[in-house]
C-alpha atoms as a PDB file:
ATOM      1  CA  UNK A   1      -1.902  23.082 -18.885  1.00  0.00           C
ATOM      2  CA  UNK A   2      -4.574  22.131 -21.024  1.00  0.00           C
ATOM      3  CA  UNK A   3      -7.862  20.226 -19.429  1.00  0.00           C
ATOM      4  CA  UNK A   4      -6.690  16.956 -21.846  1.00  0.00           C
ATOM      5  CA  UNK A   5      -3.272  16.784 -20.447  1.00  0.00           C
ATOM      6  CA  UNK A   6      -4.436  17.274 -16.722  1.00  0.00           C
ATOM      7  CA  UNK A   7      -6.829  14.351 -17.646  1.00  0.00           C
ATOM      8  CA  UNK A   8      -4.066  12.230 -19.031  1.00  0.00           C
ATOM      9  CA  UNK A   9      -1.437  12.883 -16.531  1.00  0.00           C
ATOM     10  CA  UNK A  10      -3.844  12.063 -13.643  1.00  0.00           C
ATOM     11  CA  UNK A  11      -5.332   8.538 -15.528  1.00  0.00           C
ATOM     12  CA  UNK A  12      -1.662   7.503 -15.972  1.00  0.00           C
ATOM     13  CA  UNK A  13      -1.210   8.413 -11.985  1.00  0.00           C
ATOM     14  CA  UNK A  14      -3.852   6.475 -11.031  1.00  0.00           C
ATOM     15  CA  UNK A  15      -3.158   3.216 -13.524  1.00  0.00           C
ATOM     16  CA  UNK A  16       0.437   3.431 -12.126  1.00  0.00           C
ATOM     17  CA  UNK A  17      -0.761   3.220  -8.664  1.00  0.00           C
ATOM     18  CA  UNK A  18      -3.200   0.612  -9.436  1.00  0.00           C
ATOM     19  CA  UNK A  19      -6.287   2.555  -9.248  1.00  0.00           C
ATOM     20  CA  UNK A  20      -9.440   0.095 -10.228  1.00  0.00           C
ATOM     21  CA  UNK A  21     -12.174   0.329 -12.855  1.00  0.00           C
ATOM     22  CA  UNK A  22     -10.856   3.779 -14.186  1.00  0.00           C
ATOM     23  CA  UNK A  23     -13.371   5.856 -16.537  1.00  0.00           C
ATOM     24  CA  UNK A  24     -12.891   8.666 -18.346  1.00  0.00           C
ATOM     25  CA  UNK A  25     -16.518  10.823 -19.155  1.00  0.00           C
ATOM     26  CA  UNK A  26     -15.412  13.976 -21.527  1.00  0.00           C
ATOM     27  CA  UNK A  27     -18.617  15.829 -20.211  1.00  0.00           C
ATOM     28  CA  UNK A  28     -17.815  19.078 -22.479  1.00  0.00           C
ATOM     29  CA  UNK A  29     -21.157  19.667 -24.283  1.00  0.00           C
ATOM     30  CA  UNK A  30     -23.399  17.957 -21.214  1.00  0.00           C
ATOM     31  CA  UNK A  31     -21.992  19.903 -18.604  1.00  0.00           C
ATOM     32  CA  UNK A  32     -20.577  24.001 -17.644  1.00  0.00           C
ATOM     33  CA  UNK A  33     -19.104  22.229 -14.921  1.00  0.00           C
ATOM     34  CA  UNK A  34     -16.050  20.890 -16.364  1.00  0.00           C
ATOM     35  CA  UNK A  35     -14.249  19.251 -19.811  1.00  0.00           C
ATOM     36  CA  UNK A  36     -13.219  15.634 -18.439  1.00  0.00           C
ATOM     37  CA  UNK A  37     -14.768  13.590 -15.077  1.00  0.00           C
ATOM     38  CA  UNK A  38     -12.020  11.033 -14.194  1.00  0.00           C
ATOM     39  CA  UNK A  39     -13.596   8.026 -11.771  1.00  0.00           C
ATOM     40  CA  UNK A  40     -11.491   5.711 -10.281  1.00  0.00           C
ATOM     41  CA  UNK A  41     -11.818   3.195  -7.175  1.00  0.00           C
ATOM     42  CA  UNK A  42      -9.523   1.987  -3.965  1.00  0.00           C
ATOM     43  CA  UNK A  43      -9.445  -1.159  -2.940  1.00  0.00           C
ATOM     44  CA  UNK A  44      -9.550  -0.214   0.596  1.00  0.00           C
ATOM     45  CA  UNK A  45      -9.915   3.315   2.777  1.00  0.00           C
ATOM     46  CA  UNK A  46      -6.338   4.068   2.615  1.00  0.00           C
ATOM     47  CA  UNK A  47      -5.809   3.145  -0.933  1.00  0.00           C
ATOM     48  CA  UNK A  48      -9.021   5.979  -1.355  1.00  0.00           C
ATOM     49  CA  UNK A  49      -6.602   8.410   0.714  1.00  0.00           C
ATOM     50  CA  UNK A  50      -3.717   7.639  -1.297  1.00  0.00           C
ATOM     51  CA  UNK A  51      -4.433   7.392  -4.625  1.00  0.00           C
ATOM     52  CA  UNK A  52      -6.023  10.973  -4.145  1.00  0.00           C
ATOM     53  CA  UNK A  53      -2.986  12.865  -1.930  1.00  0.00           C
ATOM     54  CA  UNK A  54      -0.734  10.983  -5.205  1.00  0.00           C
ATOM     55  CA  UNK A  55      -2.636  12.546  -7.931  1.00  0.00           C
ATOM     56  CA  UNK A  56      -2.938  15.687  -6.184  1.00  0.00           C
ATOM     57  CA  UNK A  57       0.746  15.964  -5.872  1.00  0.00           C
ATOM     58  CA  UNK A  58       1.648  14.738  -9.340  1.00  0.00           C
ATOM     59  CA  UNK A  59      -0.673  17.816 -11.017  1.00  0.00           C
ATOM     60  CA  UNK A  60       0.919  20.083  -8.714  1.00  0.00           C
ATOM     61  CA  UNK A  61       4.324  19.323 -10.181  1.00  0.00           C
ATOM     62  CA  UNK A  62       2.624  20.249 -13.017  1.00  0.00           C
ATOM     63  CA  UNK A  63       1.497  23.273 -11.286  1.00  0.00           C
ATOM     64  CA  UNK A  64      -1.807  22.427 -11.077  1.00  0.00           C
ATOM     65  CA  UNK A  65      -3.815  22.951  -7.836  1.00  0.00           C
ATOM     66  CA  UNK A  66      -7.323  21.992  -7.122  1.00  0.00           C
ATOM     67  CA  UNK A  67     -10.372  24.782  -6.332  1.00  0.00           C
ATOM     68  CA  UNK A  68     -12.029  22.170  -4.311  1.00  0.00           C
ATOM     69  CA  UNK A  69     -11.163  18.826  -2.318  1.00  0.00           C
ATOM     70  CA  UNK A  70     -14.123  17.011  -0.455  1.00  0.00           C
ATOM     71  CA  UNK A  71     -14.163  14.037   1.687  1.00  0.00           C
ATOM     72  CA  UNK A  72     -11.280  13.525   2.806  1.00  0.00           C
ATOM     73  CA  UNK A  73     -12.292  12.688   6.376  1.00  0.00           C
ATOM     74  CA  UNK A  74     -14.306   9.523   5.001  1.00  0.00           C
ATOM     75  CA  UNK A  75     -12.348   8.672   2.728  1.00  0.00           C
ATOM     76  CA  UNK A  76     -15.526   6.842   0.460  1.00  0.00           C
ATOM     77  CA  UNK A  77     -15.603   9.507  -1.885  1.00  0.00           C
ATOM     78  CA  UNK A  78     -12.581  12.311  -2.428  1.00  0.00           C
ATOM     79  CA  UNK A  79     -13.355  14.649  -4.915  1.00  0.00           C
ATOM     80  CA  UNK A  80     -10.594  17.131  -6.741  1.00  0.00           C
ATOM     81  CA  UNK A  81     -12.032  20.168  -8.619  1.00  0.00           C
ATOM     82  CA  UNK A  82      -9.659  21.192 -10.846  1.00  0.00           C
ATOM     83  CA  UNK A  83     -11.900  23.211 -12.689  1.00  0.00           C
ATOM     84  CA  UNK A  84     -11.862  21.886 -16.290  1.00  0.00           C
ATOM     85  CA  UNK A  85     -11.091  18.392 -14.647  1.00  0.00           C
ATOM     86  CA  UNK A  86     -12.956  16.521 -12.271  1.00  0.00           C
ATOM     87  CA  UNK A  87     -11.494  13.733 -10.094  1.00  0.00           C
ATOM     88  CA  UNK A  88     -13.675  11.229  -8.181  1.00  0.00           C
ATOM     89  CA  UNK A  89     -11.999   8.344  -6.459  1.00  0.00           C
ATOM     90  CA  UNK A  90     -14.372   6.065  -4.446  1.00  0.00           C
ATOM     91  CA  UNK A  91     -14.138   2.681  -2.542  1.00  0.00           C
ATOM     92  CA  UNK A  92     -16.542   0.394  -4.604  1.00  0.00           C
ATOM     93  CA  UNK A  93     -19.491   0.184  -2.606  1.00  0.00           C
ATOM     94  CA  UNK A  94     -19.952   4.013  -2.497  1.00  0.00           C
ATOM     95  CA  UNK A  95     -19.468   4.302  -6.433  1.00  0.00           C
ATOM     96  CA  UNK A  96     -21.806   1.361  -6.979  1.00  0.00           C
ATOM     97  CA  UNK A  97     -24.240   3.241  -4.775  1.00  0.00           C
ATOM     98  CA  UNK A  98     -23.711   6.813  -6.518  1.00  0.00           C
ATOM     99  CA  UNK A  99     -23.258   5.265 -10.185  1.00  0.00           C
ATOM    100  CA  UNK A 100     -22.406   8.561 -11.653  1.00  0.00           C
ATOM    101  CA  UNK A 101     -21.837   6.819 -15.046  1.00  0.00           C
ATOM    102  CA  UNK A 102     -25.132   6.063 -15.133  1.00  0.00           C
ATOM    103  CA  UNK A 103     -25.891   9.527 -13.852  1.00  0.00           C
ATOM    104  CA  UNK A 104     -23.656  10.795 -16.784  1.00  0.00           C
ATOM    105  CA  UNK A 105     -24.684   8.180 -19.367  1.00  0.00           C
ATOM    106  CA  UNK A 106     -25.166  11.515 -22.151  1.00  0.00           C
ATOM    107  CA  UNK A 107     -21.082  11.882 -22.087  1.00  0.00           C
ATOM    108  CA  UNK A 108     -18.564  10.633 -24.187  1.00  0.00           C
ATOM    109  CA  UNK A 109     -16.962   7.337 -22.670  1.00  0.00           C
ATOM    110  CA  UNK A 110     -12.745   7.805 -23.595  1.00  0.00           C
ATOM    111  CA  UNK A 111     -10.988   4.834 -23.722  1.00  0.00           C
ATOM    112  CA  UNK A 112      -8.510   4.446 -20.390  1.00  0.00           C
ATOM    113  CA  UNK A 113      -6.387   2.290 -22.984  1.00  0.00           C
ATOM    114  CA  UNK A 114      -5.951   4.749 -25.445  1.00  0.00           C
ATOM    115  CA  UNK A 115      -4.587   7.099 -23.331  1.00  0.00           C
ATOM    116  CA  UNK A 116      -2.217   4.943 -21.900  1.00  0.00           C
ATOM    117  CA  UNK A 117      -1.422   3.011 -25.440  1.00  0.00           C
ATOM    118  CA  UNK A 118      -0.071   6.545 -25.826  1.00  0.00           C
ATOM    119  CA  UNK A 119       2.438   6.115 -23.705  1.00  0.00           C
ATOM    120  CA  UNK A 120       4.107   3.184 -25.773  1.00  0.00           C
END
């Protein structure tokens, strides 16, 4: 699977399960560390939990498993490292606090709606 269609099937995860404020920063050309950053927010602690255990299943239908999953015992800030494709999914006071599209602000900003327009 290609690093653009692990991005797009987890954005369309997380818009389906009502994941908030979702960006997409395609950090290839900033960053070794990965292609596409996908940053997304939970309403509440356990939407944080379960928006992140959903995508993480969904790309492993797609037989896609992360190298690295962090915070999952405080459930502010999970991170999946799936190598080419980075997944950050926050409760909104931690990713107001971090701002990593500020941090990031030399990336390419893509559009949530025209992946999703896709899809129509």
């Amino acid at each position: 699977m290609t690093s653009l269609e692990k991005m797009k099937l987890a954005v369309r995860f997380l818009d389906s399960k009502k994941a908030k404020d979702i960006s997409i920063l395609k950090v290839t050309g900033v960053t070794l560390l990965a292609d596409y950053f996908i940053l997304c927010s939970g309403t509440s602690s356990t939407q944080v939990r379960a928006l992140a255990d959903g995508v993480e299943e969904a790309l492993e239908k797609a037989g896609e498993k992360p190298f690295v999953k962090e915070g999952r015992q405080g459930q502010n800030w999970i991170l999946m490292d799936y190598s080419d494709v980075i997944i950050h999914v926050f409760n909104q006071e931690t990713r107001e606090f971090y701002d990593l599209e500020k941090l990031w602000s030399d990336a390419e900003e893509i559009p949530v709606e025209d992946i999703l327009e896709e899809d129509k």
